[in-house]
C-alpha atoms as a PDB file:
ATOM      1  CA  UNK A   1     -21.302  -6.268 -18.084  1.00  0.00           C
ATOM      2  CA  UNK A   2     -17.785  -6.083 -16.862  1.00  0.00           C
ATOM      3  CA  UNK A   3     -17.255  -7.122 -12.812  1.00  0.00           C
ATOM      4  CA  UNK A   4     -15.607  -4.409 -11.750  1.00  0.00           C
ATOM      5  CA  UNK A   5     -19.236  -2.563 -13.050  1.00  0.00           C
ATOM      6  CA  UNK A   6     -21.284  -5.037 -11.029  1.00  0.00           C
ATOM      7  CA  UNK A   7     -19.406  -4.390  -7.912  1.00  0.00           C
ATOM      8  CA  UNK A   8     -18.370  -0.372  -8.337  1.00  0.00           C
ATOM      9  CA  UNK A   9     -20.812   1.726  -9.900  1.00  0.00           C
ATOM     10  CA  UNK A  10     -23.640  -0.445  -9.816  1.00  0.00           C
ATOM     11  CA  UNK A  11     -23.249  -1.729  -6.366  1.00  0.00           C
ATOM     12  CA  UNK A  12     -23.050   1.818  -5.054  1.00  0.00           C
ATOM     13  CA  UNK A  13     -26.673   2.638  -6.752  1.00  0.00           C
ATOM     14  CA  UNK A  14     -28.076  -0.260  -5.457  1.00  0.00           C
ATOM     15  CA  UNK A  15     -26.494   0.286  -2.150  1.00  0.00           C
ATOM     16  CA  UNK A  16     -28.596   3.413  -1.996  1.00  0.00           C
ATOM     17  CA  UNK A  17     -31.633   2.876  -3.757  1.00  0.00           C
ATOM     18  CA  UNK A  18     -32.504  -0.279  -1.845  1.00  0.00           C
ATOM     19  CA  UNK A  19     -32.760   1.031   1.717  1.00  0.00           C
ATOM     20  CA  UNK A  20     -35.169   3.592   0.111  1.00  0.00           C
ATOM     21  CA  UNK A  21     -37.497   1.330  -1.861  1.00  0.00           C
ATOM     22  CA  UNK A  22     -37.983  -0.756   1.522  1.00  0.00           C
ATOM     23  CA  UNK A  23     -38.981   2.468   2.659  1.00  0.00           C
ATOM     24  CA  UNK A  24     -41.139   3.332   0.824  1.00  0.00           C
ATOM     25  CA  UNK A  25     -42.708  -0.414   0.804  1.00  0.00           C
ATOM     26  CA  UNK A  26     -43.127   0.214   4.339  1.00  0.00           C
ATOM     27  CA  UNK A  27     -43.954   3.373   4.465  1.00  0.00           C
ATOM     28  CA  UNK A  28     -48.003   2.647   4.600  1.00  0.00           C
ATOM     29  CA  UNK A  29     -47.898   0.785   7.312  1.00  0.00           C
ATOM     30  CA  UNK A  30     -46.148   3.569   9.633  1.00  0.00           C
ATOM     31  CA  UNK A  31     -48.808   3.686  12.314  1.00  0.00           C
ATOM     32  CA  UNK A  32     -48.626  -0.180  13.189  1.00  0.00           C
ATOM     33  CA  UNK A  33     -45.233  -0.989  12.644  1.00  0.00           C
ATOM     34  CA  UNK A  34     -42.397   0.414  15.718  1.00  0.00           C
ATOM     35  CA  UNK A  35     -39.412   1.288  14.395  1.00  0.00           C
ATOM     36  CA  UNK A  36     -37.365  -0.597  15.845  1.00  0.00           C
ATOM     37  CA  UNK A  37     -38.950  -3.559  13.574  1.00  0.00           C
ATOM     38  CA  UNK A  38     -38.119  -1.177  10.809  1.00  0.00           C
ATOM     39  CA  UNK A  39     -35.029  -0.818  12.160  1.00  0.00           C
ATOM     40  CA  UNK A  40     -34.168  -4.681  11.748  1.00  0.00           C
ATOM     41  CA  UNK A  41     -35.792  -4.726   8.144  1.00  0.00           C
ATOM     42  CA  UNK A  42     -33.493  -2.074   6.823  1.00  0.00           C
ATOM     43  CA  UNK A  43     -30.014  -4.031   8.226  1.00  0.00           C
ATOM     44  CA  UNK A  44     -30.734  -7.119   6.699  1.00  0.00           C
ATOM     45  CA  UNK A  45     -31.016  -4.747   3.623  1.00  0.00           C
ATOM     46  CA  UNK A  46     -27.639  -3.664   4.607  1.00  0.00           C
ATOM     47  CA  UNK A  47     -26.249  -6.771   5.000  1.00  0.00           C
ATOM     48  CA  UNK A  48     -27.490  -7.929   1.660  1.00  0.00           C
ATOM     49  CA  UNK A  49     -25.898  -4.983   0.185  1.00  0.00           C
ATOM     50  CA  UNK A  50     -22.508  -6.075   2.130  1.00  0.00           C
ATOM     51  CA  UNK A  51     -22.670  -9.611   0.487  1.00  0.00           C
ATOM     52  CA  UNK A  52     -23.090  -8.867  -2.515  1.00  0.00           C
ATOM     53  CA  UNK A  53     -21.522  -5.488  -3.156  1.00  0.00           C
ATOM     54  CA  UNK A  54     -18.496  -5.328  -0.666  1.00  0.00           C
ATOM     55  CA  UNK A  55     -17.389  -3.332   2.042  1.00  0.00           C
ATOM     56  CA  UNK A  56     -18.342   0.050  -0.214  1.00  0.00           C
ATOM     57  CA  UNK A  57     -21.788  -0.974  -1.108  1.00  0.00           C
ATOM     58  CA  UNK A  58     -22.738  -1.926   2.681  1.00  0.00           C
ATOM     59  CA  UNK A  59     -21.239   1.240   3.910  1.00  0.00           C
ATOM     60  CA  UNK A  60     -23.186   3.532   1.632  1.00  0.00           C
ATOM     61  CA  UNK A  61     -26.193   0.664   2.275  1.00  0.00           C
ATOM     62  CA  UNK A  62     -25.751   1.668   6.395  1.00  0.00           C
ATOM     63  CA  UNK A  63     -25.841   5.624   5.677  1.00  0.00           C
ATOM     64  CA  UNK A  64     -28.856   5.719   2.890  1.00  0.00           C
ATOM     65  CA  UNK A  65     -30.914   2.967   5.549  1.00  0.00           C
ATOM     66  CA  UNK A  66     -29.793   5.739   8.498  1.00  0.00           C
ATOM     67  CA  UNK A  67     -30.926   9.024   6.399  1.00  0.00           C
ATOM     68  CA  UNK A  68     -34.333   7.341   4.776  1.00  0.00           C
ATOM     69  CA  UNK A  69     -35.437   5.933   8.831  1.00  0.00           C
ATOM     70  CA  UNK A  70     -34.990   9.142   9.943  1.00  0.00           C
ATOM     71  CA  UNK A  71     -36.538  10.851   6.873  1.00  0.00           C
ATOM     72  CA  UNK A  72     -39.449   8.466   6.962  1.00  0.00           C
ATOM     73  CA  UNK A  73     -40.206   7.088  10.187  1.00  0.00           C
ATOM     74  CA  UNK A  74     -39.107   9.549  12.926  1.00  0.00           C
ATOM     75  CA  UNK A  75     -40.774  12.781  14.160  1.00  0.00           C
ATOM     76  CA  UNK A  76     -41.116  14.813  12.818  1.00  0.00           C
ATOM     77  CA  UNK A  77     -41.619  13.051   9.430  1.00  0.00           C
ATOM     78  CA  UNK A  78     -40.161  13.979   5.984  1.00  0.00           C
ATOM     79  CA  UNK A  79     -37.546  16.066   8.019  1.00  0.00           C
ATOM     80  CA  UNK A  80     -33.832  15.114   8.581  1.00  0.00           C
ATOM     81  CA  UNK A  81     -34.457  15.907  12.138  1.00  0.00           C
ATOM     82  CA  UNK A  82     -35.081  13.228  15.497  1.00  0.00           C
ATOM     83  CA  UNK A  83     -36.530  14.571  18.842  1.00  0.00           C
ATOM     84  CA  UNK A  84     -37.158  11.649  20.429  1.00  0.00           C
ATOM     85  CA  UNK A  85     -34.901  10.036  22.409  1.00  0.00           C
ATOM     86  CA  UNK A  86     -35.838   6.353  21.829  1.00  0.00           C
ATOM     87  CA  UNK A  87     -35.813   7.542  17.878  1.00  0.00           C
ATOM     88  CA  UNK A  88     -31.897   8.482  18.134  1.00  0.00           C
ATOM     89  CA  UNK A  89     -30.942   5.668  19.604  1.00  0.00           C
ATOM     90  CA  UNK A  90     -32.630   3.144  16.811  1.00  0.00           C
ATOM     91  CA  UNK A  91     -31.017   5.456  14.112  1.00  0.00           C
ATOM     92  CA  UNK A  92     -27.656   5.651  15.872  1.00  0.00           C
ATOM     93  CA  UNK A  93     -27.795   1.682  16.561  1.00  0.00           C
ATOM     94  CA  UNK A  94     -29.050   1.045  12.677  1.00  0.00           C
ATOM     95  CA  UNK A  95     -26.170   3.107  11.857  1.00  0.00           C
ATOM     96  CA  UNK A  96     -23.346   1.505  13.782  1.00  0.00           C
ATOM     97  CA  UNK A  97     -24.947  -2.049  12.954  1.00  0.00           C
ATOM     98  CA  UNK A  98     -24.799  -1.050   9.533  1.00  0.00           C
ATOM     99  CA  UNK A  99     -20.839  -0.139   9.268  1.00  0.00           C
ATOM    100  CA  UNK A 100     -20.319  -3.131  11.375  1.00  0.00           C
ATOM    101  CA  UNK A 101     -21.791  -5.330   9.620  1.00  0.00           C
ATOM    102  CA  UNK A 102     -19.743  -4.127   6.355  1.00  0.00           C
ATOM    103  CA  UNK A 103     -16.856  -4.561   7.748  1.00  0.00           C
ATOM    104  CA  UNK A 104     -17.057  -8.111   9.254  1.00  0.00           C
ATOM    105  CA  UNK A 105     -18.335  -9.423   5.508  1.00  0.00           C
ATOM    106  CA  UNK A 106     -14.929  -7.231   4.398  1.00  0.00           C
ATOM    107  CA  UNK A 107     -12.997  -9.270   6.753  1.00  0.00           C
ATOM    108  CA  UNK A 108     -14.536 -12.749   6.361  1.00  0.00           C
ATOM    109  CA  UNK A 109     -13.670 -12.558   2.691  1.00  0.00           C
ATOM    110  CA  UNK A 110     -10.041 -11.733   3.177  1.00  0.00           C
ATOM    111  CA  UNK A 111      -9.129 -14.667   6.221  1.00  0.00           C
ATOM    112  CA  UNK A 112     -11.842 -17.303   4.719  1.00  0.00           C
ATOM    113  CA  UNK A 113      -9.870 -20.172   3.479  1.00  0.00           C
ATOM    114  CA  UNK A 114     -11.625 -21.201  -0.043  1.00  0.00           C
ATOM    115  CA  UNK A 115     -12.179 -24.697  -0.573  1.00  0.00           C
ATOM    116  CA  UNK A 116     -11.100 -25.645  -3.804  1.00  0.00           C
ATOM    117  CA  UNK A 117     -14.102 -27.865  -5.392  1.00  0.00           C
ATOM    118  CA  UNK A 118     -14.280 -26.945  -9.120  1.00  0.00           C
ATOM    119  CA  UNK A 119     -13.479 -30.277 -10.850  1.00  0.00           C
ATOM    120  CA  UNK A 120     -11.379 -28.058 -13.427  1.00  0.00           C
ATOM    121  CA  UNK A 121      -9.280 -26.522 -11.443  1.00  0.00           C
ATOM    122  CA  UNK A 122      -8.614 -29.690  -9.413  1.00  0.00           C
ATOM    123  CA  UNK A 123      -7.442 -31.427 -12.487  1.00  0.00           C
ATOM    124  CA  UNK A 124      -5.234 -28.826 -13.398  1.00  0.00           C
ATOM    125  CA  UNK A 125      -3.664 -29.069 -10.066  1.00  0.00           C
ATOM    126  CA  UNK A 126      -3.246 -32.574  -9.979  1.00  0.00           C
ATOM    127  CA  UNK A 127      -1.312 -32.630 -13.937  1.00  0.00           C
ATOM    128  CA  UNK A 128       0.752 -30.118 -12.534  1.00  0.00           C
ATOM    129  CA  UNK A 129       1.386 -31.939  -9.517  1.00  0.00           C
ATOM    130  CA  UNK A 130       2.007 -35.276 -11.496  1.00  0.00           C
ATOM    131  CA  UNK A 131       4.314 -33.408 -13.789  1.00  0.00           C
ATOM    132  CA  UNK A 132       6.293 -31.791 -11.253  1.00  0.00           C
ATOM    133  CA  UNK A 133       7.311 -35.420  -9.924  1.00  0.00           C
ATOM    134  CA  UNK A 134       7.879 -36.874 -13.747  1.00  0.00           C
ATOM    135  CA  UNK A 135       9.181 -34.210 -15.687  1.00  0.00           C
ATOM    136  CA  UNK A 136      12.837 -34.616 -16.727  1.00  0.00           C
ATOM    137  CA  UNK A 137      13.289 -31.356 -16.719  1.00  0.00           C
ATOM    138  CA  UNK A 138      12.014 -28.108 -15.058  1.00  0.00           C
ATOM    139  CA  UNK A 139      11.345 -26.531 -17.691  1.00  0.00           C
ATOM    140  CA  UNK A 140       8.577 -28.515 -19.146  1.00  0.00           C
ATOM    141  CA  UNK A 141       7.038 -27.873 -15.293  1.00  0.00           C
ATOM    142  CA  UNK A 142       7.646 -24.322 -15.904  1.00  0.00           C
ATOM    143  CA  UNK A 143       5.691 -24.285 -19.158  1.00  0.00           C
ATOM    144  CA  UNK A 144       3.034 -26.363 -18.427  1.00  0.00           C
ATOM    145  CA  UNK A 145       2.004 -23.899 -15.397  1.00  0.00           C
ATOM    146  CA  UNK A 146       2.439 -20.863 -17.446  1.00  0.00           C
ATOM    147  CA  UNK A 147       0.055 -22.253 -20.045  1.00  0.00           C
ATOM    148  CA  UNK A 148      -2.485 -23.084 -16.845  1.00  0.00           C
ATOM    149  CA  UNK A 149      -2.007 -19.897 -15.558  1.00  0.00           C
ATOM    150  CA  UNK A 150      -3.011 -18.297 -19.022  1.00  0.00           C
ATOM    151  CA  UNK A 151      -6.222 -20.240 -19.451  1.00  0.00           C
ATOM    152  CA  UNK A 152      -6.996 -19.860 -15.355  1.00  0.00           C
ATOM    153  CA  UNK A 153      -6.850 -15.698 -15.210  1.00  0.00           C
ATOM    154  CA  UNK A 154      -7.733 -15.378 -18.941  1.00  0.00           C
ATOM    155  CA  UNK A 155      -4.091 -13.449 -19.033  1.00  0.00           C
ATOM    156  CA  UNK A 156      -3.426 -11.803 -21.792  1.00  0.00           C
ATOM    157  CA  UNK A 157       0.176 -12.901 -21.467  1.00  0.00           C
ATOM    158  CA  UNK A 158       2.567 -14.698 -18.924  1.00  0.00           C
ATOM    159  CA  UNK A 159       6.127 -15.380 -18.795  1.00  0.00           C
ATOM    160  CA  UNK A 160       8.344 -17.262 -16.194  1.00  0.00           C
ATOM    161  CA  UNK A 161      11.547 -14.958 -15.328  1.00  0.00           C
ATOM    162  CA  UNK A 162      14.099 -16.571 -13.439  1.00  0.00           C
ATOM    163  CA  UNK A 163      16.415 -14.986 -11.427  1.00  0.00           C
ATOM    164  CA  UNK A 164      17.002 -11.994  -8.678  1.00  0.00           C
ATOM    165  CA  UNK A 165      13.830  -9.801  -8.052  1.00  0.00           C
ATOM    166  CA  UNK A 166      14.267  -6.401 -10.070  1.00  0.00           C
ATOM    167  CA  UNK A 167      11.369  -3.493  -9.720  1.00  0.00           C
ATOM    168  CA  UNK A 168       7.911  -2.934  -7.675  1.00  0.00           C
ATOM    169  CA  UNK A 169       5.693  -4.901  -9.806  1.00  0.00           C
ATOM    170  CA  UNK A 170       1.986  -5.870  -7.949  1.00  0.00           C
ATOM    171  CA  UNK A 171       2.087  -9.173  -6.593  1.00  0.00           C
ATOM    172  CA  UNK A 172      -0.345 -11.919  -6.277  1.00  0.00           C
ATOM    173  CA  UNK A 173      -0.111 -13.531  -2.159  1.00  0.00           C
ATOM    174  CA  UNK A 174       0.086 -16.652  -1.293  1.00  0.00           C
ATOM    175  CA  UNK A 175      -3.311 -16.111  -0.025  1.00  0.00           C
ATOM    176  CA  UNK A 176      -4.843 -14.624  -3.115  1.00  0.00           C
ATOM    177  CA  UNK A 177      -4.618 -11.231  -2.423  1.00  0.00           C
ATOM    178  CA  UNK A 178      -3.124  -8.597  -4.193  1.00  0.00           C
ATOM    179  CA  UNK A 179       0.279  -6.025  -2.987  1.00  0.00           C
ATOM    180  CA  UNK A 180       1.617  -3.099  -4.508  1.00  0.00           C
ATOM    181  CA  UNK A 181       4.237  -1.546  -2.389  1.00  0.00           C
ATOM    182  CA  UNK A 182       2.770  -1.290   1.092  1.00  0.00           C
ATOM    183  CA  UNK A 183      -0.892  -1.057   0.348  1.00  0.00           C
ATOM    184  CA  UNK A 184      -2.898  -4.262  -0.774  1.00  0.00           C
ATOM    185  CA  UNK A 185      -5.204  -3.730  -3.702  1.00  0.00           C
ATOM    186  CA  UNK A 186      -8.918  -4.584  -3.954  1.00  0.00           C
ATOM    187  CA  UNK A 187      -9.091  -7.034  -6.723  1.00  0.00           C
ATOM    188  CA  UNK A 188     -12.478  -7.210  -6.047  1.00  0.00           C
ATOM    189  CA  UNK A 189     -13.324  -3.955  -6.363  1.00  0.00           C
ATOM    190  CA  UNK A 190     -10.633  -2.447  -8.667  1.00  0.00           C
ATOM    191  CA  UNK A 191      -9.963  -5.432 -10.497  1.00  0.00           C
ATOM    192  CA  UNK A 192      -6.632  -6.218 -12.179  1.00  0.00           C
ATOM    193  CA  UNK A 193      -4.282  -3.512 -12.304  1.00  0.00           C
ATOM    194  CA  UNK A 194      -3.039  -2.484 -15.822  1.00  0.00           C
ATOM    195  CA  UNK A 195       0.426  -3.674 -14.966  1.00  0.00           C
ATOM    196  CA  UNK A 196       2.637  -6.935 -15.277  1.00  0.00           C
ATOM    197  CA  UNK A 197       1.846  -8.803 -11.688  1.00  0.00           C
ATOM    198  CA  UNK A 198       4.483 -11.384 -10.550  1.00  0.00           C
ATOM    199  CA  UNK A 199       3.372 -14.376  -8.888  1.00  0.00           C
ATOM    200  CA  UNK A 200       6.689 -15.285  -7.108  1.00  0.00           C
ATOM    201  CA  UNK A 201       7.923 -19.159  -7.245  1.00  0.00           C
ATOM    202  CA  UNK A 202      10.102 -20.997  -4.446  1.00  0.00           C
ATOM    203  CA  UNK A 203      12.058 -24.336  -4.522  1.00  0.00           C
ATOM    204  CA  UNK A 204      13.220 -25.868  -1.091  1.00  0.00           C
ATOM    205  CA  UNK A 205      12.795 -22.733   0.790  1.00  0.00           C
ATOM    206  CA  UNK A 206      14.954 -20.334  -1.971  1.00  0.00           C
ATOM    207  CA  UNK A 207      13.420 -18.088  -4.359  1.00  0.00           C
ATOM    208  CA  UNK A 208      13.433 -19.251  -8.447  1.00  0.00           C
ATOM    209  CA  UNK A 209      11.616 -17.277 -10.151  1.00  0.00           C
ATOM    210  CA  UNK A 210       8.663 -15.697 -10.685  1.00  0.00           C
ATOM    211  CA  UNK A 211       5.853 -15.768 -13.302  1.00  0.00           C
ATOM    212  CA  UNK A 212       4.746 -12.474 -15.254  1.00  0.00           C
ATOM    213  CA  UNK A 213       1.008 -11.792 -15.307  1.00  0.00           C
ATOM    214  CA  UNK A 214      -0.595  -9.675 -17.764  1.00  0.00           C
ATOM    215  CA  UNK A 215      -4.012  -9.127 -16.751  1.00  0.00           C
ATOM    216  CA  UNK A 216      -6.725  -8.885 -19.344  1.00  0.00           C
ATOM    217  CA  UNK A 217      -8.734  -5.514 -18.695  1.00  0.00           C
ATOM    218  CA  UNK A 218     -12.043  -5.363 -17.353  1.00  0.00           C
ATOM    219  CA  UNK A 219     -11.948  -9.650 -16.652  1.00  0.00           C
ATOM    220  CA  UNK A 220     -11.335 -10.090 -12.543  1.00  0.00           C
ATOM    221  CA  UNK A 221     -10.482 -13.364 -11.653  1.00  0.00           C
ATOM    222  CA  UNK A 222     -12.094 -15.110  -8.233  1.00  0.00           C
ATOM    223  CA  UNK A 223     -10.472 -15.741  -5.400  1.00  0.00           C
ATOM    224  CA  UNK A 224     -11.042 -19.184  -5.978  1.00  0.00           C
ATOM    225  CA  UNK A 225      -9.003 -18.837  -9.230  1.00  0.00           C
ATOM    226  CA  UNK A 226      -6.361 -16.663  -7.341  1.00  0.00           C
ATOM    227  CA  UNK A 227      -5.491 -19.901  -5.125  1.00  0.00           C
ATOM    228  CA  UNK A 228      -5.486 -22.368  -7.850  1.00  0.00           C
ATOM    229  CA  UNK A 229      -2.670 -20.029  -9.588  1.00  0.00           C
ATOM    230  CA  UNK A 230      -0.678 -19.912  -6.210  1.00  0.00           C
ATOM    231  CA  UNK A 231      -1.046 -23.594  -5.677  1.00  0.00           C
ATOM    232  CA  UNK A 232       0.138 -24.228  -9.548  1.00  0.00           C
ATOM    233  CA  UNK A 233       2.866 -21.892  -8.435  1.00  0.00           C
ATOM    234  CA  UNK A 234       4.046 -24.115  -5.758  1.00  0.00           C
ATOM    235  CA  UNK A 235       4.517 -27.070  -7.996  1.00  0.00           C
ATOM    236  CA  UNK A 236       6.512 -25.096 -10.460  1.00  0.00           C
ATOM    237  CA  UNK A 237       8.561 -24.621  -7.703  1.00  0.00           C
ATOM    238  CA  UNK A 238       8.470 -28.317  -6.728  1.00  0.00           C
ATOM    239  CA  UNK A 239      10.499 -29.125  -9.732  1.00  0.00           C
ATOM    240  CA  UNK A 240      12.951 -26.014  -9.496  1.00  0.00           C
ATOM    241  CA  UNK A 241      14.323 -27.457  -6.380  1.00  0.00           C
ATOM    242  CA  UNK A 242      18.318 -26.720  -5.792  1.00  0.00           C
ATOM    243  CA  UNK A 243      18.417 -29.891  -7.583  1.00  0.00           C
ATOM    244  CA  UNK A 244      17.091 -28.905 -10.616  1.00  0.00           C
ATOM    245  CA  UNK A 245      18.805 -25.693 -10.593  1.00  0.00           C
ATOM    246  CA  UNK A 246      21.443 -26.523 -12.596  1.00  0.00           C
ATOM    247  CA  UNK A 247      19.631 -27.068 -15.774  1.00  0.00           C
ATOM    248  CA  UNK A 248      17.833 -23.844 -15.342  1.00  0.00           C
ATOM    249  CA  UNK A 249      18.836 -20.868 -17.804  1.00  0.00           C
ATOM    250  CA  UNK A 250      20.906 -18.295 -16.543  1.00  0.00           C
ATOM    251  CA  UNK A 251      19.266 -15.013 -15.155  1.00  0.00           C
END
């Protein structure tokens, strides 16, 4: 099943389908449990949803968890309706907990550094690396990283483009994440978008060049995987210093 699947359409009907089947797990033992312990059951659910399905899936997780207490568990029952006051304030709580909660595990995954552990992907690094300092020319640097990058984000194509900048293409961040124009694009979610993405290359502190991605549809590379590109990147642009430059082909 592609990604974007597991974490669109099929996070969004978990999302709401699991705060109801813990209701309805829970649902026979109404009389001895409060609801504020039902409360707390139904935001880890939330929270699970969060983790695993993004921001979307834990918002949709909050408002299903909300509507199903209230539906189930408050007076008077199998209404969307709360009279007591103790009852609003566990929904309303549940409900801002919920959001909350969504968008902290949004925000954790965009500033969390990822270590980079996979023995693969340090090895790759560490040829590139090696090659950037050995190479007798830039170009062989140059190649060597696009064929990395290839294998890395299972691209359907990549080419290295030196030169001035010309169009808006999407761009892959030094941090991993994903700009086109002014908004950033949810990788995660959306996946790759159907478009050549540049991946932009500097040598001592001037811009070189930039690498042409051609994403393969419906394949969403990790973050993880994101990094490792930018970091090949970087030693691409090791060798393109000002020194090199000369042996570069014209733009």
């Amino acid at each position: 099943m592609p990604e974007r699947l597991v974490r669109g359409p099929v996070a969004a009907l978990a999302a709401l389908a699991a705060p109801l089947a813990v209701c309805a797990v829970l649902l026979p033992f109404r009389a001895d449990l409060a609801n504020a312990a039902v409360a707390l059951v139904l935001v880890v659910v939330v929270v699970a949803a969060a983790a695993l399905g993004r921001r979307p899936a834990g918002v949709l997780a909050a408002l299903s968890a909300t509507v199903w207490f209230d539906f189930f568990f408050t007076v008077p029952y199998q209404r969307l309706d709360i009279t007591g006051g103790t009852d609003v304030t566990t929904a309303v709580t549940l409900l801002a907990v919920g959001l909350a909660v969504s968008q902290l595990a949004a925000r954790a995954r965009r500033l969390k550094v990822v270590a980079i552990t996979d023995a693969d992907h340090l090895a790759q690094i560490h040829h590139a690396a090696q090659l950037a300092r050995t190479a007798t020319s830039p170009d062989a640097v140059v190649e060597c990283v696009r064929v990395q990058l290839v294998g890395l984000l299972r691209l359907r194509g990549c080419r290295f483009q030196y030169g001035t900048l010309m169009g808006h293409a999407p761009r892959l961040e030094s941090d991993g994440t994903l700009t086109w124009g002014r908004r950033t694009w949810d990788v995660d979610r959306l996946g790759m978008p159907d478009e050549d993405i540049e991946l932009r290359v500097f040598g001592g502190g001037r811009f070189q060049g930039r690498f042409l991605l051609r994403p393969t549809p419906g394949h969403i590379p990790s973050l993880q995987a994101r990094l490792v590109a930018v970091t090949l990147a970087d030693q691409a642009g090791a060798a393109l210093q000002p020194a090199w430059r000369s042996t570069a082909p014209a733009s």
